[in-house]
Each structure stands twice: as structure tokens, then as C-alpha cells.
Protein backbone atom coordinates (compact mmCIF):
# COMPACT_ATOMS: atom_id res chain seq x y z
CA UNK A 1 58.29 70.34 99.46
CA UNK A 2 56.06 70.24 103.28
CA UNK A 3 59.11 69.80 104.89
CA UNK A 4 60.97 73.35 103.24
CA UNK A 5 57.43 74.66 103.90
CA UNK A 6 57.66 73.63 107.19
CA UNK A 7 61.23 74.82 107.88
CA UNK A 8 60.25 78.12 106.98
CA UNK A 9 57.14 78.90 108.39
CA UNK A 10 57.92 76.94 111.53
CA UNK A 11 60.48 80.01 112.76
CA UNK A 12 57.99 82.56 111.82
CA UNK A 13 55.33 80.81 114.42
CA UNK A 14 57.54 80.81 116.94
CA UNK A 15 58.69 84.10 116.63
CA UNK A 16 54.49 85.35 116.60
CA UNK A 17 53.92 83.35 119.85
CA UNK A 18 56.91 84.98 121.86
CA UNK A 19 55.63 88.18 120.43
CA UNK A 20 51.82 87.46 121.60
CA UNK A 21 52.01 86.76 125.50
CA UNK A 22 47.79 85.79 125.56
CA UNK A 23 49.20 82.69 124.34
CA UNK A 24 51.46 81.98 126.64
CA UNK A 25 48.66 82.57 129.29
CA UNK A 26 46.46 80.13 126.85
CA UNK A 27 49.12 77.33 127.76
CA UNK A 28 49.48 78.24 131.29
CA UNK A 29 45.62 78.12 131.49
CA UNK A 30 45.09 74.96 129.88
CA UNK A 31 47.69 73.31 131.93
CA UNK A 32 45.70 74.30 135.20
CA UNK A 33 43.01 72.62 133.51
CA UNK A 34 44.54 69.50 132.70
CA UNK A 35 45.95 69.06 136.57
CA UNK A 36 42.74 69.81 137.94
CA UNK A 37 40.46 66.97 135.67
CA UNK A 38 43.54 64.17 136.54
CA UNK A 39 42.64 65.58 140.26
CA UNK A 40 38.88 65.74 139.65
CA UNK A 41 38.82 62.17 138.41
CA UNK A 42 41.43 60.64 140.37
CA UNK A 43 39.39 61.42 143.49
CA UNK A 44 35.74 60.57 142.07
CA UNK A 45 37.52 57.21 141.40
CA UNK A 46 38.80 57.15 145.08
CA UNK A 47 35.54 57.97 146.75
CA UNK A 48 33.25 56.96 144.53
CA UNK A 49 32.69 53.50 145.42
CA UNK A 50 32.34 54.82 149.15
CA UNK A 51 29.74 56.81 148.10
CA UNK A 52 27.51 54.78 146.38
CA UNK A 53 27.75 52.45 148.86
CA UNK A 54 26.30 55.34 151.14
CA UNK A 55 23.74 56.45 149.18
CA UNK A 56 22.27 52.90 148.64
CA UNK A 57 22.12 52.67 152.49
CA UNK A 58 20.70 55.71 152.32
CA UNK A 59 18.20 54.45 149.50
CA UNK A 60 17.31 51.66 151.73
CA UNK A 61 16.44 53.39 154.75
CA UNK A 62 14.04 55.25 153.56
């Protein structure tokens, strides 16, 4: 029964989001956003370390 209901509504979907190009820029928007956090965290876990060990110098210095 979900999977006939499936089968049949799963064509119609696909045929609504070809029609409707905002999604398409949804996707395309999102996947920006997905590449830049990996980026965004990849390098805070590169120089993070390096900076708190600046900062503590820093922090003891004054």
C-alpha cells in the first residue's frame, strides 16, 4: 500500500521540482553552505590550537 503510494506520487514530485527552478537554486544554495562549514571548521581545527596558544601568551603578558 506506501510503496503504490509512493510509486505514484514519487513521479508527480519530480515532475513539480523541474517545473519550480527556486528549488533548484534551494539545492545549489545549500550546497554552498555545506562546502563552506567543512571549510569553516576544517580551518578553525587547523589554526585553532595556534591560536590559543597565542592568546595565552598574550594573556600572560599582560
Amino acid at each position: 500500500m506506501l510503496i503504490s503510494y509512493l510509486l505514484t506520487r514519487l513521479p508527480m514530485l519530480a515532475h513539480m521540482l523541474r517545473a519550480d527552478r527556486r528549488a533548484v537554486t534551494a539545492i545549489e544554495y545549500a550546497i554552498i553552505a555545506a562546502v563552506m562549514a567543512v571549510a569553516v571548521f576544517g580551518g578553525a581545527k587547523t589554526i585553532g590550537p595556534s591560536l590559543s596558544v597565542t592568546f595565552n601568551q598574550v594573556a600572560s603578558e599582560l
